[in-house]
N, C-alpha and C. Protein backbone atom coordinates (compact mmCIF):
# COMPACT_ATOMS: atom_id res chain seq x y z
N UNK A 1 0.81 28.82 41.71
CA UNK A 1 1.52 29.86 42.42
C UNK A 1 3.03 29.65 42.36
N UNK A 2 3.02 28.47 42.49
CA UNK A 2 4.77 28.32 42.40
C UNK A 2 5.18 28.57 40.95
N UNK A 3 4.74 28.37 39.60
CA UNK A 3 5.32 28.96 38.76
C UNK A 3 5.55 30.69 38.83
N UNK A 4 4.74 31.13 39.47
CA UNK A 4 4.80 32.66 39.32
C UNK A 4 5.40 32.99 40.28
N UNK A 5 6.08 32.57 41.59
CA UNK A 5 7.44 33.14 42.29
C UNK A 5 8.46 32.29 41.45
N UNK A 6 8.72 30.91 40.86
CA UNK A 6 9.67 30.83 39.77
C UNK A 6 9.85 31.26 39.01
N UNK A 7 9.30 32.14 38.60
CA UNK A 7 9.50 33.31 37.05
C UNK A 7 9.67 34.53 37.62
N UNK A 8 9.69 34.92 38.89
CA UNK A 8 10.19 36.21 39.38
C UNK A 8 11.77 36.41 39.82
N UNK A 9 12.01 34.92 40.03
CA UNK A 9 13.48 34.97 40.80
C UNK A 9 14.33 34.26 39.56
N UNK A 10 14.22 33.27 38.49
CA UNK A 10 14.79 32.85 37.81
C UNK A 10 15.37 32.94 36.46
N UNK A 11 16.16 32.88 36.37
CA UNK A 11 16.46 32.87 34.96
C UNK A 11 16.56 32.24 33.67
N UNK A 12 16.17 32.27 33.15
CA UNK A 12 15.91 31.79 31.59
C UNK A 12 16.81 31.78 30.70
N UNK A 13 17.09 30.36 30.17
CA UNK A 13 18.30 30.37 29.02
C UNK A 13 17.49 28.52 27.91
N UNK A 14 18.09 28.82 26.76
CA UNK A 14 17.92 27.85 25.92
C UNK A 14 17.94 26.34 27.17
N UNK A 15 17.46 25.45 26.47
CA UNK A 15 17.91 24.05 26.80
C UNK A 15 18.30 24.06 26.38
N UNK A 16 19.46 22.90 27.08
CA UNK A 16 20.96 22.27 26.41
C UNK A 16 20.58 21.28 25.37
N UNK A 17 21.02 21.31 24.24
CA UNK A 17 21.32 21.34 23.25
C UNK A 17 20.22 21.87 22.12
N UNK A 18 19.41 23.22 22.83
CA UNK A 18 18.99 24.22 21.64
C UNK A 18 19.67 25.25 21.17
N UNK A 19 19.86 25.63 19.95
CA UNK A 19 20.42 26.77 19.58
C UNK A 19 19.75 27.53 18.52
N UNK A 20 19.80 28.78 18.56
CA UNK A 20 19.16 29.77 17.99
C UNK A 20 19.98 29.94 17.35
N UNK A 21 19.32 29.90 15.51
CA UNK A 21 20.44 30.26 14.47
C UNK A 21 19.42 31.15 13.61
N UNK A 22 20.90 31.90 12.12
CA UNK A 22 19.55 32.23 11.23
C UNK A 22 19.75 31.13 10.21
N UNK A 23 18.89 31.37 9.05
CA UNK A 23 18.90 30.00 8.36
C UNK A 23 20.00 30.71 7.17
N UNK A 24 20.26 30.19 6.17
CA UNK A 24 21.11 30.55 5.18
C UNK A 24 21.20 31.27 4.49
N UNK A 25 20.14 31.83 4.04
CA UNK A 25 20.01 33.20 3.17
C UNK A 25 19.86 34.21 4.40
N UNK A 26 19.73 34.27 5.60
CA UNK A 26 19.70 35.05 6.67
C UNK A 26 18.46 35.91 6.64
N UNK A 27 17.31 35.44 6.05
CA UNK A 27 16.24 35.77 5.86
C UNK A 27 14.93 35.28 7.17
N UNK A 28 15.61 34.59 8.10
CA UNK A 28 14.45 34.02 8.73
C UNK A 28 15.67 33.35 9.64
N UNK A 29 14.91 32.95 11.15
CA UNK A 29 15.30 32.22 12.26
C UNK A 29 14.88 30.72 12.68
N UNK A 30 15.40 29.66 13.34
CA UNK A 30 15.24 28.75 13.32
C UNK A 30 15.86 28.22 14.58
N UNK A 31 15.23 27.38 15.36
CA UNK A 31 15.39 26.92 16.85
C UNK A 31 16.33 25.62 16.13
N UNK A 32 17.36 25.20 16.37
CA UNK A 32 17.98 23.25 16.20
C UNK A 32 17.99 23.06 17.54
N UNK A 33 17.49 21.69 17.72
CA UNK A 33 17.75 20.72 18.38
C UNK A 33 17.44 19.13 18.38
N UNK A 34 17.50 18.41 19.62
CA UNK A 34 17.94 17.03 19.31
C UNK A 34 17.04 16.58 18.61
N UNK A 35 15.77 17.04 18.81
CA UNK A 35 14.46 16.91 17.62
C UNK A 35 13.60 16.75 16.60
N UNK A 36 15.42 18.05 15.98
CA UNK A 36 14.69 19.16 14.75
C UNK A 36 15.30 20.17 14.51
N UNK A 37 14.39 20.87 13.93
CA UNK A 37 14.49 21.98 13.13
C UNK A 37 13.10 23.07 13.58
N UNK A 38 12.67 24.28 14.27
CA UNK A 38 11.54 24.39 14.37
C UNK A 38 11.98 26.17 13.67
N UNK A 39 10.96 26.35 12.94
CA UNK A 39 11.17 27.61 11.95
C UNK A 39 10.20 28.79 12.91
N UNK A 40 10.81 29.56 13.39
CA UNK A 40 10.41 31.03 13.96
C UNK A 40 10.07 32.09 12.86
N UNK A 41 8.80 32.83 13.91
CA UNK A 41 8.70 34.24 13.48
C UNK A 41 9.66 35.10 14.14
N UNK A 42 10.06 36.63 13.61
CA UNK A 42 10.91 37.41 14.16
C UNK A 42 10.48 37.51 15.57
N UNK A 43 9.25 37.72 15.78
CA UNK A 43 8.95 37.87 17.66
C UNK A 43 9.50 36.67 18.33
N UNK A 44 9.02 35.24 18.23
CA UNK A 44 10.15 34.21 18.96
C UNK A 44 11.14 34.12 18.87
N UNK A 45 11.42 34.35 17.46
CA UNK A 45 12.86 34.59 17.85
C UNK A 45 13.95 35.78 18.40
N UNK A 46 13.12 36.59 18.45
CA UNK A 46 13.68 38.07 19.24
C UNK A 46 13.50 37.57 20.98
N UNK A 47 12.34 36.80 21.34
CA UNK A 47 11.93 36.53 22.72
C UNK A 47 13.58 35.32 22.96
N UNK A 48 13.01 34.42 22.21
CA UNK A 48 14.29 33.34 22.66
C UNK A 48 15.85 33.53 22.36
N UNK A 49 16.11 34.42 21.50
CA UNK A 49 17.29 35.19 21.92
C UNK A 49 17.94 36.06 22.99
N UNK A 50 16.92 36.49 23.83
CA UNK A 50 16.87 37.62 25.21
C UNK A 50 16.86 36.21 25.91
N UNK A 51 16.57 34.43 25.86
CA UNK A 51 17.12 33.39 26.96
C UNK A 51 18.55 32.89 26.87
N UNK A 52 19.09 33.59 27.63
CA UNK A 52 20.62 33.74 27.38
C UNK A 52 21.63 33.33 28.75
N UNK A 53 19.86 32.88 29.75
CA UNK A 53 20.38 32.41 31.09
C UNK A 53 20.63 34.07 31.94
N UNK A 54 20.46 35.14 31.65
CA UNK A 54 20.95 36.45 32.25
C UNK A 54 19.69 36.87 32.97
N UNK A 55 18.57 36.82 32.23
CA UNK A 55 17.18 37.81 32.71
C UNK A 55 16.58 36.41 33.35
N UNK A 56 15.47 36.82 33.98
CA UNK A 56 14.04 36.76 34.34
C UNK A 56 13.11 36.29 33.18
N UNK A 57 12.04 35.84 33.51
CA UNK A 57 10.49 36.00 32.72
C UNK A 57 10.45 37.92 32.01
N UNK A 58 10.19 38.50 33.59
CA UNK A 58 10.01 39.74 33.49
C UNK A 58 10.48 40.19 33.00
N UNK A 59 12.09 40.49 32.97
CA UNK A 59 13.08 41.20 32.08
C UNK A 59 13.13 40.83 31.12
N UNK A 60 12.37 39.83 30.58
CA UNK A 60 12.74 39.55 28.77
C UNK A 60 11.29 40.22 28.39
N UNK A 61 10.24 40.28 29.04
CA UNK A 61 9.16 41.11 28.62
C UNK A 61 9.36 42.87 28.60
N UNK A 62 10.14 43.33 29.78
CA UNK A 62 10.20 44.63 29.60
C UNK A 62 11.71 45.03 28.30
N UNK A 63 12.33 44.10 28.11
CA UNK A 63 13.00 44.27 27.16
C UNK A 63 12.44 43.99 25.68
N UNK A 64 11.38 43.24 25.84
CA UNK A 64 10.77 43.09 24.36
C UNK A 64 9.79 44.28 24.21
N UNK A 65 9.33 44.84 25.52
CA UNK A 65 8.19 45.31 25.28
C UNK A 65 8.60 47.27 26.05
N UNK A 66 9.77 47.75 26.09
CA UNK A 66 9.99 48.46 26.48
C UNK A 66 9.20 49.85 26.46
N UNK A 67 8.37 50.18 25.24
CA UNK A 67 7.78 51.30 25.60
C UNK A 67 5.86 50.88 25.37
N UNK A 68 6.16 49.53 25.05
CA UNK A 68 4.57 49.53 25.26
C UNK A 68 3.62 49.70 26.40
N UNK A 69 2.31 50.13 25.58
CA UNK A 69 1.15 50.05 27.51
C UNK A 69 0.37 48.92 27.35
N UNK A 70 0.40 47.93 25.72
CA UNK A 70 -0.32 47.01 25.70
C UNK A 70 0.16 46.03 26.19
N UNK A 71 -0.98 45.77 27.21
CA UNK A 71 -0.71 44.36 28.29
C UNK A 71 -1.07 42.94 27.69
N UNK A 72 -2.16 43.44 26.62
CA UNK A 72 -1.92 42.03 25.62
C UNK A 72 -0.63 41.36 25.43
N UNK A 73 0.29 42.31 24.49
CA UNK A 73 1.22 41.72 24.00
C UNK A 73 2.28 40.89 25.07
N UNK A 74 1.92 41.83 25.85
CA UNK A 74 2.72 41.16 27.40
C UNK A 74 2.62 39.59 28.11
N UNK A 75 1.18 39.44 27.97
CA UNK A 75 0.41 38.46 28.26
C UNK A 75 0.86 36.92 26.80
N UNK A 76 1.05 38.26 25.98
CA UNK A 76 1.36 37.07 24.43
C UNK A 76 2.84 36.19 24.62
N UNK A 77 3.31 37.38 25.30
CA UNK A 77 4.89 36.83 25.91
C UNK A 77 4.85 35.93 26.74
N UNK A 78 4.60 36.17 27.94
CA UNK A 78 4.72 35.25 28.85
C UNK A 78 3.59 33.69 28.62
N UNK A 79 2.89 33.26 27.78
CA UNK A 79 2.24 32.64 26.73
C UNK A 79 3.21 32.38 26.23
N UNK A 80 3.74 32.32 25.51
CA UNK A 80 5.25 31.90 24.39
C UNK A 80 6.16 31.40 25.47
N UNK A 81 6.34 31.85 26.17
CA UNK A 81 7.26 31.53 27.33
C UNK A 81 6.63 30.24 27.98
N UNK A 82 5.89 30.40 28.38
CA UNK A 82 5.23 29.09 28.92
C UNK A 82 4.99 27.76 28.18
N UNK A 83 4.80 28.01 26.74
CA UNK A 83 4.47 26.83 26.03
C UNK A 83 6.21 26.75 25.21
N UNK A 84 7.30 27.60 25.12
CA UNK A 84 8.97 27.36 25.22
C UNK A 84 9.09 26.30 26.00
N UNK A 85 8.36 26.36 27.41
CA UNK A 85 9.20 25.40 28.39
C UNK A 85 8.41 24.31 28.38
N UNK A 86 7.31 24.29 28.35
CA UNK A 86 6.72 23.01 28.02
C UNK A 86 7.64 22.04 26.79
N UNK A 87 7.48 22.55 25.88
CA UNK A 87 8.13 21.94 24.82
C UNK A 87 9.73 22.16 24.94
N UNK A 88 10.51 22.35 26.04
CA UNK A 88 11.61 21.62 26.28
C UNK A 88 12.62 22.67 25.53
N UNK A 89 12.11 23.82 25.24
CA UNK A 89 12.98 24.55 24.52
C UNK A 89 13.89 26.01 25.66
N UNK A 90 12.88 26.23 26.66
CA UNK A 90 14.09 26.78 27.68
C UNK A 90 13.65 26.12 29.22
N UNK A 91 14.65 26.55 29.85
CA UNK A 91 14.96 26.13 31.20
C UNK A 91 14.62 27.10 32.22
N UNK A 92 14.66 27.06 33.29
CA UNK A 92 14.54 28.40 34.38
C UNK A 92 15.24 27.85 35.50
N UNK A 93 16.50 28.27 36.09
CA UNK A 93 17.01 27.95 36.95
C UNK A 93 17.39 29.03 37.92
């Protein structure tokens, strides 16, 4: 329960020292950090670009997902989101 009033009131931004880049031919996206290198599809990386520290959980779903009714994909989000923070890649403060 406490994650789900922390994802209503908080906001979401990269961990410090991740950054969202594209790669060199600008063909594809890529998470760096102290780690690595972790190679994205356009959806993570469209999701982890909207963690910018500004929105919510919620607001990065109704911004990814603005005219959809599928609650799957919704569910796929906040899923991505959850296993982001596990693996140290965003924050919620």
């Amino acid at each position: 329960m406490k994650d789900k009033a922390l994802s209503r009131t908080s906001r979401v931004r990269l961990a410090s020292g991740r950054q969202l880049q594209k790669d060199s031919a600008g063909d594809g996206h890529f998470l760096a950090g102290p780690a690595g290198v972790v190679q994205l599809n356009e959806s993570a990386a469209a999701i982890l670009a909207l963690c910018d520290g500004t929105l919510t959980r919620e607001q990065i779903i109704a911004r990814v997902l603005p005219r959809s009714k599928d609650d799957s994909f919704a569910v796929d989000v906040r899923e991505f989101l959850s296993a982001a923070r596990r693996r140290g890649w965003i924050v919620e403060d």
